[in-house]
Protein backbone atom coordinates (compact mmCIF):
# COMPACT_ATOMS: atom_id res chain seq x y z
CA UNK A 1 0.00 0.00 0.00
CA UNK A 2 1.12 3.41 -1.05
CA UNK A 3 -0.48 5.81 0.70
CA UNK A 4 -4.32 6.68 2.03
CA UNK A 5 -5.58 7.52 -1.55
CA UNK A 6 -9.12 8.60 -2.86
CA UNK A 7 -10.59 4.96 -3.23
CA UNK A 8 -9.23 4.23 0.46
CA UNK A 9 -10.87 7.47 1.43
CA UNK A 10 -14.43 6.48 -0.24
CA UNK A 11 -14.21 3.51 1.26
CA UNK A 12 -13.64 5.03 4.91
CA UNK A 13 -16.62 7.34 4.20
CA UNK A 14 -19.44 4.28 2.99
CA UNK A 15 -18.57 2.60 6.02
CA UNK A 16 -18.62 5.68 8.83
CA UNK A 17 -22.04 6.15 6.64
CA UNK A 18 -23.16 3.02 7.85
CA UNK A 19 -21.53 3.18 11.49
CA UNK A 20 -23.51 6.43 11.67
CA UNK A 21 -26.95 4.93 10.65
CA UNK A 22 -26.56 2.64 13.54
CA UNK A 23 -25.59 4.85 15.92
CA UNK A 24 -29.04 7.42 14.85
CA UNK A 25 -31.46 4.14 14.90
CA UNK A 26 -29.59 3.42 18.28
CA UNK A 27 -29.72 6.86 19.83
CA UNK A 28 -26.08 7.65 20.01
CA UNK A 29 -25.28 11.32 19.52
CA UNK A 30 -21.82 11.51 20.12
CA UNK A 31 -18.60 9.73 19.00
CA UNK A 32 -14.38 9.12 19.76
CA UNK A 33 -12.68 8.57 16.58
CA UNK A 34 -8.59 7.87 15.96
CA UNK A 35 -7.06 7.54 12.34
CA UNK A 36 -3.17 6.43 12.52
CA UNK A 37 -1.10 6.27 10.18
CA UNK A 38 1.65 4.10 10.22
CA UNK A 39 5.49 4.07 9.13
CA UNK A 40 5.29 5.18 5.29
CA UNK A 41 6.50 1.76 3.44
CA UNK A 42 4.67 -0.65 5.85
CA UNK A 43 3.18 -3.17 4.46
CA UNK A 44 0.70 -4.57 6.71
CA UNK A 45 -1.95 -2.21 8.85
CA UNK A 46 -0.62 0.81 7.53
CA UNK A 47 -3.70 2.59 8.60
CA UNK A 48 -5.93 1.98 11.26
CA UNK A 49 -9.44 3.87 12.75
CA UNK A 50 -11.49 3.29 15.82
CA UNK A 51 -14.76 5.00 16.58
CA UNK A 52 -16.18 3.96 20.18
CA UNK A 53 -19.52 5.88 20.99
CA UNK A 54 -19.31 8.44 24.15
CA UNK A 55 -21.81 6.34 26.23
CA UNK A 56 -22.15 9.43 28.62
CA UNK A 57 -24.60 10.63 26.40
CA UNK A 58 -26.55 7.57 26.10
CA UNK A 59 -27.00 6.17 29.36
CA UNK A 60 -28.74 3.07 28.34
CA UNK A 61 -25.40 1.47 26.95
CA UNK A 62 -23.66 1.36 30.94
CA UNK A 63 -20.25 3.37 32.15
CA UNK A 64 -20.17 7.34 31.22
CA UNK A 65 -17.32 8.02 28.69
CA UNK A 66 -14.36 6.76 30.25
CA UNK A 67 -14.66 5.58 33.99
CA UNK A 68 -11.69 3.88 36.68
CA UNK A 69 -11.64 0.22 34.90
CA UNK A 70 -10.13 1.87 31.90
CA UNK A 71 -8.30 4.75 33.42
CA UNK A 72 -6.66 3.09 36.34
CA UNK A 73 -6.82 -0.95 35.48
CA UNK A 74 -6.34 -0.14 32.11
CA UNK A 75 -9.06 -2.86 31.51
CA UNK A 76 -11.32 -2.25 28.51
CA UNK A 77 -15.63 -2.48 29.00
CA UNK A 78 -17.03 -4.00 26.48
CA UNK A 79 -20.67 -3.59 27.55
CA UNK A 80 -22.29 -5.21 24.43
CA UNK A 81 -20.90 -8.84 23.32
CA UNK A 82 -19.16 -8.40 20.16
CA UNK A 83 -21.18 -11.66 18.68
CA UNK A 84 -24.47 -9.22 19.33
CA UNK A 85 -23.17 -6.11 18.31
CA UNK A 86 -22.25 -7.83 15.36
CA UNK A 87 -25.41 -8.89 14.66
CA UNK A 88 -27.06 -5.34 14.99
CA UNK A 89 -24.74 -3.91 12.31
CA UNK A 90 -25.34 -6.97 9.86
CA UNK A 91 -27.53 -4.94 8.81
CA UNK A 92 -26.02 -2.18 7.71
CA UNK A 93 -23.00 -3.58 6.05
């Protein structure tokens, strides 16, 4: 891979288009995103993005934004199973 071109960047947009959808229909309003970037000439995972809802705004999905498990255990909440939130978004992709 050479570079974050215009296809990669289309293809970045269809899918936040979708993540959004899901997150309207699910009544989340607000978002944490992260794009890296990695060494120019890597191979492998050369890019990488996260977007993890800000829960604090939606207090049906558990722990406010970011709360003592992942600030001082650095212990990650996953507070829906990945096998049903990957059902959910079937949908959409």
């Amino acid at each position: 891979m050479n570079g974050f071109g215009p296809e990669d960047c289309a293809d970045l947009s269809a899918g936040l288009e979708r993540v959004f959808a899901y997150y309207r229909e699910h009544g989340i309003c607000s978002f944490n995103a992260l794009l890296c970037f990695g060494p120019v000439g890597q191979r492998y995972f050369s890019c990488s993005f996260r977007i993890i809802p800000r829960t604090f705004l939606n207090t049906r999905d558990y722990a406010p934004d970011a709360g003592f498990y992942q600030m001082l255990l650095s212990e990650p909440i996953c507070a829906i199973s990945p096998e049903r939130l990957c059902e959910d978004l079937r949908p959409y992709f």
